[in-house]
Protein backbone atom coordinates (compact mmCIF):
# COMPACT_ATOMS: atom_id res chain seq x y z
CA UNK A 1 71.19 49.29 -35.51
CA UNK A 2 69.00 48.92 -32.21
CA UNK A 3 70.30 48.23 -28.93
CA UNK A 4 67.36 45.68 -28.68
CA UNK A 5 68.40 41.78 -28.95
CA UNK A 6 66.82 40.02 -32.17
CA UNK A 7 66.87 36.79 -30.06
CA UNK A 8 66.84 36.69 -26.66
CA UNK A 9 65.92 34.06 -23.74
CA UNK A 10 65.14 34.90 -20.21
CA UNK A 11 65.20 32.03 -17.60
CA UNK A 12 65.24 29.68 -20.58
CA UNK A 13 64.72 25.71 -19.40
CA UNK A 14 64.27 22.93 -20.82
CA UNK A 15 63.60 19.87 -18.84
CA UNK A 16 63.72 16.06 -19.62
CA UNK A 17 63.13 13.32 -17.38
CA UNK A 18 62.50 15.71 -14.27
CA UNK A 19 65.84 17.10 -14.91
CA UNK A 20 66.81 20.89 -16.69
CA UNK A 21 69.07 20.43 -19.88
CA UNK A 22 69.44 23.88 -20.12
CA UNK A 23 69.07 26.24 -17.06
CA UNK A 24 70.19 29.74 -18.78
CA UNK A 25 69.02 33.28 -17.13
CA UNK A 26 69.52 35.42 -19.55
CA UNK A 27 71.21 35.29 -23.51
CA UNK A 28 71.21 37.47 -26.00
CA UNK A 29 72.24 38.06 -29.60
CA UNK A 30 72.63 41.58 -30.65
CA UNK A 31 71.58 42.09 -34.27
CA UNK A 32 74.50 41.53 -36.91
CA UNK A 33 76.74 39.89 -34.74
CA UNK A 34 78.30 36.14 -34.97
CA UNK A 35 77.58 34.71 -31.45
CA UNK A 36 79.26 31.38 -30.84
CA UNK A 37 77.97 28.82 -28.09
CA UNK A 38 81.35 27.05 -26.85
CA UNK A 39 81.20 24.03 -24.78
CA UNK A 40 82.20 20.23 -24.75
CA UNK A 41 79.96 17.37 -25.88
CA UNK A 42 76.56 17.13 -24.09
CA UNK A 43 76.51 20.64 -22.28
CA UNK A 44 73.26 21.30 -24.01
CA UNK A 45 74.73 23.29 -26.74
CA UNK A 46 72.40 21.81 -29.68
CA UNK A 47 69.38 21.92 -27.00
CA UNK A 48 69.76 25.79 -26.72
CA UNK A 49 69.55 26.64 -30.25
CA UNK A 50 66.51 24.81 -30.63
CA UNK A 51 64.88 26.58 -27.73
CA UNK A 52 65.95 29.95 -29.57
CA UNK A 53 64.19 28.51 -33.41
CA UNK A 54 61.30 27.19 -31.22
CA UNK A 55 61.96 23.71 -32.12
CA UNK A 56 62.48 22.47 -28.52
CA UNK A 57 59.60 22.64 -25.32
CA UNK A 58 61.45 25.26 -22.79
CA UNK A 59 59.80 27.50 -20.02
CA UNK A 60 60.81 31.09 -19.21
CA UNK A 61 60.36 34.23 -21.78
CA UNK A 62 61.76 34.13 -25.62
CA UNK A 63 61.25 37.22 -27.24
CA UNK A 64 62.40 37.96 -31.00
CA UNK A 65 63.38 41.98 -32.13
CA UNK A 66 61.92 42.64 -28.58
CA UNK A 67 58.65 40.74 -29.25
CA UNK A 68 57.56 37.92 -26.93
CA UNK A 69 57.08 34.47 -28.62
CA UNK A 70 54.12 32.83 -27.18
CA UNK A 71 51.82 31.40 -29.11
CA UNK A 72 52.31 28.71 -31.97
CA UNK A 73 51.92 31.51 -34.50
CA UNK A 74 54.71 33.45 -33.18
CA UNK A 75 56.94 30.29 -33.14
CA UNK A 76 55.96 29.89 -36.43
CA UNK A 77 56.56 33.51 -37.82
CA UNK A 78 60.29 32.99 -35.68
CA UNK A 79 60.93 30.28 -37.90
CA UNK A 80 60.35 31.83 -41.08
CA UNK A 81 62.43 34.43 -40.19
CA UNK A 82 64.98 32.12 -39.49
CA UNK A 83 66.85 29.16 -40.55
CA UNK A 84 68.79 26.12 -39.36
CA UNK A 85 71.89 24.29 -40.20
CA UNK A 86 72.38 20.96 -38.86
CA UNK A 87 75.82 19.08 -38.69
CA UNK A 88 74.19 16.41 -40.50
CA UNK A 89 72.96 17.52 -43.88
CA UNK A 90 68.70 16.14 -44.12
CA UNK A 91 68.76 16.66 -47.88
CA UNK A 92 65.73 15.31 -49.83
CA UNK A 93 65.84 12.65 -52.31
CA UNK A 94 65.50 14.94 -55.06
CA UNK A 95 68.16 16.80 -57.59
CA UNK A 96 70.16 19.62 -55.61
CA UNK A 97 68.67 22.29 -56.87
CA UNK A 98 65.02 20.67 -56.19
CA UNK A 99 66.50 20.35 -52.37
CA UNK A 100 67.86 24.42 -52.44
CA UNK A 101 63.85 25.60 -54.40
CA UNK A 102 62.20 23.47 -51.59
CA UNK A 103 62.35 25.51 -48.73
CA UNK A 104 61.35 28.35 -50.80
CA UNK A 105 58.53 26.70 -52.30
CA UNK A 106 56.89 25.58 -48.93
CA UNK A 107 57.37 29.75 -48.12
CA UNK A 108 54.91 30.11 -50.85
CA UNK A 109 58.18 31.87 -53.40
CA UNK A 110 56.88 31.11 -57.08
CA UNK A 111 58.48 28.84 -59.30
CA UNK A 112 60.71 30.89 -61.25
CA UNK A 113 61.13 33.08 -58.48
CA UNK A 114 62.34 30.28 -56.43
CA UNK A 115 64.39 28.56 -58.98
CA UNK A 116 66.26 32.08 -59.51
CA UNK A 117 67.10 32.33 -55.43
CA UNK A 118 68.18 28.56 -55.86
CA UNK A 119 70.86 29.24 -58.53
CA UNK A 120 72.05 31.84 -56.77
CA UNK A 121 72.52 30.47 -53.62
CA UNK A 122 73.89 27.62 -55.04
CA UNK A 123 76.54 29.86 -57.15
CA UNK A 124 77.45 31.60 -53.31
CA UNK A 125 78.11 28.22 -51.67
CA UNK A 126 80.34 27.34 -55.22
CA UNK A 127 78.27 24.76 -56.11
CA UNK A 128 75.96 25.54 -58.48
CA UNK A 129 77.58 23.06 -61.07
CA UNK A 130 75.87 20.82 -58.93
CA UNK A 131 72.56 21.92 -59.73
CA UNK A 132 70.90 18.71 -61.79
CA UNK A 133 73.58 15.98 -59.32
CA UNK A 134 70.66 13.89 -57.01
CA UNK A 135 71.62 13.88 -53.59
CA UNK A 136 73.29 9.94 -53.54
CA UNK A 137 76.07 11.79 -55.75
CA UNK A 138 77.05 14.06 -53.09
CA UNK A 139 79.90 14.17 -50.86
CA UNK A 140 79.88 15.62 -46.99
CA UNK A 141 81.22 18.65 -48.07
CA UNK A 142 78.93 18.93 -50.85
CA UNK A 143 75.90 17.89 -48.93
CA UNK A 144 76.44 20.17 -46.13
CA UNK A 145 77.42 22.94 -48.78
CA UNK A 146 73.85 22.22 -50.50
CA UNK A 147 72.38 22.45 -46.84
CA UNK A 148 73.65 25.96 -46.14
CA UNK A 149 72.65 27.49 -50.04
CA UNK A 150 69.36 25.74 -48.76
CA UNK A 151 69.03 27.94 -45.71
CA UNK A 152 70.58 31.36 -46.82
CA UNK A 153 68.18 30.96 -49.97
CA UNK A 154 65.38 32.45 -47.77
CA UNK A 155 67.08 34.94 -47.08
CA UNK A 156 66.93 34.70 -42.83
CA UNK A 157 66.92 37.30 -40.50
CA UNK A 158 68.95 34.51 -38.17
CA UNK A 159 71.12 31.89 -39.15
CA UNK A 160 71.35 28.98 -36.76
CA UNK A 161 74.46 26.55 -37.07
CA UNK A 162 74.74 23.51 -35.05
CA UNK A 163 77.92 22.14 -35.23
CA UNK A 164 78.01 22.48 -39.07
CA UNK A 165 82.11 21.83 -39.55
CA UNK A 166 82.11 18.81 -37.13
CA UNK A 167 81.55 15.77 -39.60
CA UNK A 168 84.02 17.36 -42.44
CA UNK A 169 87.82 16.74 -42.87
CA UNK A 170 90.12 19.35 -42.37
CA UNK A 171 90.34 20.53 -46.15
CA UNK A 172 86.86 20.29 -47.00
CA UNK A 173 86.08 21.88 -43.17
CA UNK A 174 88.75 25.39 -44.01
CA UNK A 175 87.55 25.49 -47.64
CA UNK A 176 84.33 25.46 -45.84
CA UNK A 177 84.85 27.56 -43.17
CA UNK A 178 86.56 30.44 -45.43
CA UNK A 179 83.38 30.77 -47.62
CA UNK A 180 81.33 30.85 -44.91
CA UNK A 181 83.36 33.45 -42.96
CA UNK A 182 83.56 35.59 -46.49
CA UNK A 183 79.44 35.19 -46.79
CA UNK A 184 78.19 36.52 -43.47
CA UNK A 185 80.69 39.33 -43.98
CA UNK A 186 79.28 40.36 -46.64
CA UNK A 187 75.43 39.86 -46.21
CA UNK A 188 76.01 41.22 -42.69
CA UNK A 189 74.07 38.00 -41.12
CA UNK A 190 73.44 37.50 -37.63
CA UNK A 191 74.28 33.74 -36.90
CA UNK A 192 74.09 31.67 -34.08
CA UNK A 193 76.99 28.90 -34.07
CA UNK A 194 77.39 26.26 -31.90
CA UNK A 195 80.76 24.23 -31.79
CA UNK A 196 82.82 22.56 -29.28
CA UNK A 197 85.98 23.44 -31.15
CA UNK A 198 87.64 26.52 -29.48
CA UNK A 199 89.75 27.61 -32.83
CA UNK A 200 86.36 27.68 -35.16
CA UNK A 201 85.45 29.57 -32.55
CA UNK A 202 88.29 32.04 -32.24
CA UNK A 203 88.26 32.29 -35.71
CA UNK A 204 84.46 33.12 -36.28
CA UNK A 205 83.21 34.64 -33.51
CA UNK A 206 82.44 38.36 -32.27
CA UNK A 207 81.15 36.78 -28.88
CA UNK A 208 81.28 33.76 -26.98
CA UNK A 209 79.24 32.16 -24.48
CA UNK A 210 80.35 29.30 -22.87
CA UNK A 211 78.36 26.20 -21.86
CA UNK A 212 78.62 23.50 -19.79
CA UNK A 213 75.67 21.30 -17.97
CA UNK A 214 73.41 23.33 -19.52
CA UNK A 215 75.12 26.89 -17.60
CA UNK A 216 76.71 29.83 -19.24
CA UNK A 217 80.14 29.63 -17.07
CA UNK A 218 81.56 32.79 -19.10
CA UNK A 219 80.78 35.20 -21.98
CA UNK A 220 82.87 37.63 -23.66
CA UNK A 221 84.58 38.62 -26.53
CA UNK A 222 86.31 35.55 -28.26
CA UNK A 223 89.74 37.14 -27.05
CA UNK A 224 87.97 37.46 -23.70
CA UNK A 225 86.83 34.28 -23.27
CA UNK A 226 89.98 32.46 -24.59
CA UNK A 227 92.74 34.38 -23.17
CA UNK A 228 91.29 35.27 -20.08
CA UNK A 229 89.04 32.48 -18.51
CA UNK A 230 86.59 32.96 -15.78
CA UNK A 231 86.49 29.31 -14.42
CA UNK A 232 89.09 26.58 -13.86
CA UNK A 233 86.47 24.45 -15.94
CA UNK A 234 86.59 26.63 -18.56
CA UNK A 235 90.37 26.99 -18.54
CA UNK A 236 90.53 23.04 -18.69
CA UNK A 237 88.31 22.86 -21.61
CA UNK A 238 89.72 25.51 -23.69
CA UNK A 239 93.39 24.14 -23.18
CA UNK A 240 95.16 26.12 -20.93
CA UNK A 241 98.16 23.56 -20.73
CA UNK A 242 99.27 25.12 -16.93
CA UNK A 243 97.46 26.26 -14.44
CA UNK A 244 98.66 26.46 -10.93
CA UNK A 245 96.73 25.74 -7.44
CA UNK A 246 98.02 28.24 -4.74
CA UNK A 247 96.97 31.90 -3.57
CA UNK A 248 97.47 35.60 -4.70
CA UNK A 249 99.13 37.89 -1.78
CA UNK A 250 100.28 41.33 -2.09
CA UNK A 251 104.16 41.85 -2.94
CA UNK A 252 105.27 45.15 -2.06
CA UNK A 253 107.87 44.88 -4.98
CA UNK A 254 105.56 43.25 -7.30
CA UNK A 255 102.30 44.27 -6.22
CA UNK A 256 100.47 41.08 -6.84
CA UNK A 257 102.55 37.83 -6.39
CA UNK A 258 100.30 34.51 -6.85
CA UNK A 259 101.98 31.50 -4.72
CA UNK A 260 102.03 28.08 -6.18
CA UNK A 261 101.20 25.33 -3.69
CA UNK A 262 104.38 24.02 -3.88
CA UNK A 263 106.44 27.17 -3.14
CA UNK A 264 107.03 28.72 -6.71
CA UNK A 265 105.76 32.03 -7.08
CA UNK A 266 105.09 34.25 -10.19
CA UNK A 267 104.49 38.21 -10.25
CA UNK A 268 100.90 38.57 -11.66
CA UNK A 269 98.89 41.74 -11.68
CA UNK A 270 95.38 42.37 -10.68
CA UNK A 271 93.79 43.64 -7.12
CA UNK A 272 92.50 40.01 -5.77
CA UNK A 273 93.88 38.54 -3.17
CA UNK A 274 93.10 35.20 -2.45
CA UNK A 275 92.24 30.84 -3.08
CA UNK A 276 93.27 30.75 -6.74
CA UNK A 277 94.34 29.40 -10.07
CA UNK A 278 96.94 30.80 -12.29
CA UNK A 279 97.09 29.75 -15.80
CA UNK A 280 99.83 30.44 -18.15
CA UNK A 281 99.42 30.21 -22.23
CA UNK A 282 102.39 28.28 -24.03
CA UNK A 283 102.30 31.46 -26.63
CA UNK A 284 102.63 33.84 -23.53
CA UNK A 285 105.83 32.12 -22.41
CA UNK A 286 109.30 33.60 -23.91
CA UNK A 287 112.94 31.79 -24.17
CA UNK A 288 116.22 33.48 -23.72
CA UNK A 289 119.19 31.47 -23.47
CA UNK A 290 120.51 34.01 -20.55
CA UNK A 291 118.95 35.81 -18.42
CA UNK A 292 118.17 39.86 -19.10
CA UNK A 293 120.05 42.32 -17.23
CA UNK A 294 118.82 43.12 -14.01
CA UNK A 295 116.02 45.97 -14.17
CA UNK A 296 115.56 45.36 -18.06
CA UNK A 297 112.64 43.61 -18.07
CA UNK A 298 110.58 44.83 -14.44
CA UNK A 299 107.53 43.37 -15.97
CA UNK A 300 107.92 40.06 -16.39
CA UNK A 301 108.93 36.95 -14.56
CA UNK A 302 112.39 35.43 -14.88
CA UNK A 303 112.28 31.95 -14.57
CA UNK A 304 115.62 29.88 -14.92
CA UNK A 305 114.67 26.36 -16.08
CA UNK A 306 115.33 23.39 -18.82
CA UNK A 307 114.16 22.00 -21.61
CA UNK A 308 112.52 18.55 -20.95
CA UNK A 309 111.12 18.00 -24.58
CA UNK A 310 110.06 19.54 -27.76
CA UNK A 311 107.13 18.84 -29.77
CA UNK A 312 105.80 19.50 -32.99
CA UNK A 313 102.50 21.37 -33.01
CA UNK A 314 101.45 22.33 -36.71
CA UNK A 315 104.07 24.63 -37.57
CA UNK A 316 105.13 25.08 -34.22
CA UNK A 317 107.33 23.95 -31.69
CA UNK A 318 105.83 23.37 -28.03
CA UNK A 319 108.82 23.30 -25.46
CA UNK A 320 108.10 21.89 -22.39
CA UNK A 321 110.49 23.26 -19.56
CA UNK A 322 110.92 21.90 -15.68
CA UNK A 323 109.89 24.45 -13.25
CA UNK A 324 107.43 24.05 -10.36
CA UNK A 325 105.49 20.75 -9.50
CA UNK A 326 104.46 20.89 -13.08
CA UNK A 327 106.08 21.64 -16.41
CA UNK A 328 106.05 25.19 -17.47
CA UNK A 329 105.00 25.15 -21.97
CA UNK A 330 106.19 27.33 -24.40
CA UNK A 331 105.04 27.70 -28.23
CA UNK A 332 107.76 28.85 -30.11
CA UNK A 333 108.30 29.10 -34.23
CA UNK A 334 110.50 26.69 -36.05
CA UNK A 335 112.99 29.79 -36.87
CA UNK A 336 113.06 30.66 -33.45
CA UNK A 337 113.98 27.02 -31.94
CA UNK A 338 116.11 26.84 -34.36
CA UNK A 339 117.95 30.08 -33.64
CA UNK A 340 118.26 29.10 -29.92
CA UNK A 341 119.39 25.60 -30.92
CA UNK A 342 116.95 24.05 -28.57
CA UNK A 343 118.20 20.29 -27.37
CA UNK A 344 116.72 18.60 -24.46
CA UNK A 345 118.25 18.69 -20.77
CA UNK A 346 119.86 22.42 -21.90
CA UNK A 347 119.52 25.47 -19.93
CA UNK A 348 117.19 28.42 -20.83
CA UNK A 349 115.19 31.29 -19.13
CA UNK A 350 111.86 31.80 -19.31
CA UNK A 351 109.85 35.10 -19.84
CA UNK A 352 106.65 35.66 -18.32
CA UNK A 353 104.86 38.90 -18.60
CA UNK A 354 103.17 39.67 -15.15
CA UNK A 355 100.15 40.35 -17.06
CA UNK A 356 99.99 37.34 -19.03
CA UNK A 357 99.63 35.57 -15.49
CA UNK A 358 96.01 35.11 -15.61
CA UNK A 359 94.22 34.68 -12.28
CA UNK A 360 91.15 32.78 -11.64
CA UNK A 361 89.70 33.30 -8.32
CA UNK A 362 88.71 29.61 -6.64
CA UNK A 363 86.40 28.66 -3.40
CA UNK A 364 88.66 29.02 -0.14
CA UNK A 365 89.19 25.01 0.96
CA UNK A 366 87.38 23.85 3.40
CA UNK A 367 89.02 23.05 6.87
């Protein structure tokens, strides 16, 4: 496989209005790879992938395998060699297989050819019993199902999904999501997702890049960008349920020891010192109904606190405890709340790996 990016964008913008959309100075997909664009609504997610299919006006450099795309021939060869998924299936008012031979057709594929491609796309997707249903007879999952067979028919080189999952309920949106994890698996696809749903992403994704008015704040690995954000905006987005304002001073004990504004204080580790945030995951945060032996557990942080509530989250608990200026969140297991006979307003410690502190440098305040 080459080190060379099949798509890549150097000072990409795109402008409306006298204002840039999308203001990116460098992104790139490595060859093979799923590469998820993360943001909320209206951080120019949807605007990027165009740029990259050559669907949308930008300025800077776009090159493809290396090669610059300049001219309306090259955008036209990129889009041959690639195809697009929208969230909303544009099906035409034809049968379903007539909607899955199209694209082939209009590539110049033969009839039988094209009709053989069809069935078997169709038959990938598990809908090929579909084949003579017209397009009125369809439902969301169907239609976006037919839209997908439609694109990996030609065979791309790229796959390009814009929010593709977002319209679907949740059972037609895993049954979904399963195939099409199974499918680019297999034909080794490289495929540029966009979502604003950080679980599809977690669960898809081999990197991340996430956006926000029309800026890459952080990429990464999934894990990288989820567990470990770079930016207090990115942290908020992707859920981080506490995060602390204070500052991180060297502890001669602890070696790093980030201070809450309000006095608390957690062990974290990491060389910066200074202005931060510290966020804690709910699933990084462990109960004990006592409190370890001294010297048994040097790593982590021993918090004594109580339980204020207990939610249901799926098949999880989420135990909100009172420590701090804010409430301190744990995610525990049914079995396991149920083992420590959790009740509201009793006693517990919490466990805090100084590791699982995760420190996010901020701007010093101004005086």
């Amino acid at each position: 496989m080459s080190d060379t990016p099949i798509i890549e964008a150097r000072g990409l913008v795109v402008a409306r209005d006298g204002s840039d959309i999308v203001h990116i100075d460098r992104f790139a997909v490595q060859e093979g790879e799923v590469h998820v664009v993360l943001g909320p609504n209206g951080a120019g997610k949807s605007t990027l992938l165009r740029a990259l299919d050559g669907l949308e006006p930008m300025s800077g450099t776009l090159l493809y395998g290396g090669r610059p795309v300049r001219s309306e021939r090259d955008r036209r060869q990129l889009r041959r060699a690639t195809a697009v998924v929208f969230q909303k299936p544009y099906l035409l008012a034809t049968t379903v297989l007539g909607n899955v031979e199209s694209g082939l057709r209009l590539r110049g594929v033969g009839r039988d050819e094209a009709r053989r491609r069809a069935l078997a796309a169709l038959d990938l997707l598990g809908v090929d019993q579909l084949a003579d249903r017209r397009r009125k007879g369809l439902s969301g999952g169907e239609a976006q199902r037919v839209s997908i067979a439609r694109a990996l028919a030609g065979d791309p080189e790229v796959l390009f999904l814009d929010e593709p999952m977002a319209a679907l309920d949740p059972p037609t949106r895993r049954g979904l999501l399963a195939d099409l994890e199974r499918i680019v698996a297999e034909r080794a696809i490289t495929v540029v997702w966009v979502t604003h749903d950080k679980e599809e992403a977690l669960q898809v994704a081999d990197r991340v890049t996430f956006l926000a008015k029309g800026r890459i704040l952080q990429e990464g690995t999934a894990a990288e960008v989820l567990n470990r954000p770079a930016t207090d905006e990115v942290a908020d987005y992707l859920g981080v349920d506490v995060w602390l304002s204070g500052s991180v001073v060297d502890d001669p004990d602890a070696g790093s020891r980030f201070v809450a504004d309000d006095g608390s204080s957690l062990a974290c580790a990491g060389a910066y010192t200074g202005p931060a945030f510290a966020c804690v995951h709910p699933e990084d945060v462990a109960l004990s109904l006592s409190e370890p032996a001294p010297g048994s557990v040097s790593d982590r942080n021993v918090l004594p606190t109580t339980v204020v509530a207990i939610r249901p989250k799926g098949r999880l608990r989420l135990v909100e405890l009172d420590w701090g200026s804010q409430p301190l969140q744990a995610l525990v297991t049914q079995a396991a709340a149920d083992h420590l006979a959790l009740e509201v307003g009793m006693p517990v410690c919490a466990l805090i790996k100084a590791v699982a502190v995760h420190i996010v440098p901020r701007a010093a305040p101004t005086p």
